[in-house]
C-alpha atoms as a PDB file:
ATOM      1  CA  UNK A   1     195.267  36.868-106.071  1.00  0.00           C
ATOM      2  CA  UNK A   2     194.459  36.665-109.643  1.00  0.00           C
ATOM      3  CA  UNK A   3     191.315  35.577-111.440  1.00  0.00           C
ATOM      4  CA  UNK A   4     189.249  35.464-108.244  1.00  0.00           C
ATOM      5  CA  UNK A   5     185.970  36.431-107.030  1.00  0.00           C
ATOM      6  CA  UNK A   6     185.671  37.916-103.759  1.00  0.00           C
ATOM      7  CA  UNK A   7     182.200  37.659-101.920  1.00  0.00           C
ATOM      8  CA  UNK A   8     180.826  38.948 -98.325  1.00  0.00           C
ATOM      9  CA  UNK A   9     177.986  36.244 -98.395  1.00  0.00           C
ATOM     10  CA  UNK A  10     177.675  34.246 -95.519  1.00  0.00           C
ATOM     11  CA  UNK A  11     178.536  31.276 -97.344  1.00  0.00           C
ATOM     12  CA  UNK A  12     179.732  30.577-100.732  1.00  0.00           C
ATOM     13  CA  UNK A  13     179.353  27.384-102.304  1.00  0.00           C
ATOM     14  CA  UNK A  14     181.502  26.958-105.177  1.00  0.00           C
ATOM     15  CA  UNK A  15     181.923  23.462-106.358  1.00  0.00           C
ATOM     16  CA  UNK A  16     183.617  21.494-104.861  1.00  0.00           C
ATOM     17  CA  UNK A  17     184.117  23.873-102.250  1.00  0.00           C
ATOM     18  CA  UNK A  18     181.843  25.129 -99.464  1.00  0.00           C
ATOM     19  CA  UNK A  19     183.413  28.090 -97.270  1.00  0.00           C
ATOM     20  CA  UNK A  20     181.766  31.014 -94.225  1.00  0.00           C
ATOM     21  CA  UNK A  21     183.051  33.846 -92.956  1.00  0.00           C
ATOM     22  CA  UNK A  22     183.301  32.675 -90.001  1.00  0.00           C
ATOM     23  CA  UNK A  23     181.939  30.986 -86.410  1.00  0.00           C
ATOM     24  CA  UNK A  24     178.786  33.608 -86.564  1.00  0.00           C
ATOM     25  CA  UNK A  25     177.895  31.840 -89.756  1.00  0.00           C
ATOM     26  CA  UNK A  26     178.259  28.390 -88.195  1.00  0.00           C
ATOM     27  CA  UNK A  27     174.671  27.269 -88.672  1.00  0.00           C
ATOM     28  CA  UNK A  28     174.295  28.413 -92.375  1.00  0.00           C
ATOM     29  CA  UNK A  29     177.359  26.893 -92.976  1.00  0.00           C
ATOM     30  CA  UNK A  30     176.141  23.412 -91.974  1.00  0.00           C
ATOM     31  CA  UNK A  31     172.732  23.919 -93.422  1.00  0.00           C
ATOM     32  CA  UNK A  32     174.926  24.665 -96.613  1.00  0.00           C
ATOM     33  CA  UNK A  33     176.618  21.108 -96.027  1.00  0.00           C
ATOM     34  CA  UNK A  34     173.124  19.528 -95.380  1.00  0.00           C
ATOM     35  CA  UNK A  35     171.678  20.803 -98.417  1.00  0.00           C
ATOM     36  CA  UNK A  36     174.923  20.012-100.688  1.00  0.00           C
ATOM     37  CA  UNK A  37     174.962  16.685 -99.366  1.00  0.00           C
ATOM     38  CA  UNK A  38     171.378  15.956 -98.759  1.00  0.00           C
ATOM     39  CA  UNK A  39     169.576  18.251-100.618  1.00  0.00           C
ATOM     40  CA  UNK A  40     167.710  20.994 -99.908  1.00  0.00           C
ATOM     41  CA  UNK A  41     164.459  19.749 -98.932  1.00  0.00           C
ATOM     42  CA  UNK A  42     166.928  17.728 -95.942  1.00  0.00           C
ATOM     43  CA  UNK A  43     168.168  21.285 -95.139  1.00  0.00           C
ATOM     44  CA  UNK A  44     164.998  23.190 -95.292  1.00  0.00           C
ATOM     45  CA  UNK A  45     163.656  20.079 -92.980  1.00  0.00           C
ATOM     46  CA  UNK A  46     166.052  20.962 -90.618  1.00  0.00           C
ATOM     47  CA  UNK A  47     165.668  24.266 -90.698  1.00  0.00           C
ATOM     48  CA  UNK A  48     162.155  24.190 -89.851  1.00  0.00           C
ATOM     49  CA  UNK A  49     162.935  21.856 -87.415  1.00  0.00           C
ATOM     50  CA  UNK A  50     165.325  23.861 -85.664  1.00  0.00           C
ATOM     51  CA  UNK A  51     163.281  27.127 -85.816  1.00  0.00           C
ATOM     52  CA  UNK A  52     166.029  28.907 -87.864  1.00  0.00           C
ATOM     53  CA  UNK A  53     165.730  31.693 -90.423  1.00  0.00           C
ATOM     54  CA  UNK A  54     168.175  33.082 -92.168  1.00  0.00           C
END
């Protein structure tokens, strides 16, 4: 591929798209949805809520 940027984060959001690595990085994935979608005072909510850190 050609005028690309490869990244090993979990998640990557790039406008409009939102992408993981993989099932491991389920969670952060949605969280990434959540906060795209929501914002990320939703996300952090539900974060908290769900005793996750990342």
């Amino acid at each position: 591929m050609t005028n690309c940027l490869y990244s090993e984060d979990a998640v990557v959001v790039d406008h409009p798209f939102i992408t993981s690595r993989g099932a491991g990085t389920a969670l952060a994935f949605a969280f990434a949805i959540v906060s795209t979608l929501k914002g990320s005072a939703c996300a952090e909510q539900l974060q908290t809520d769900m005793v996750y850190s990342h």
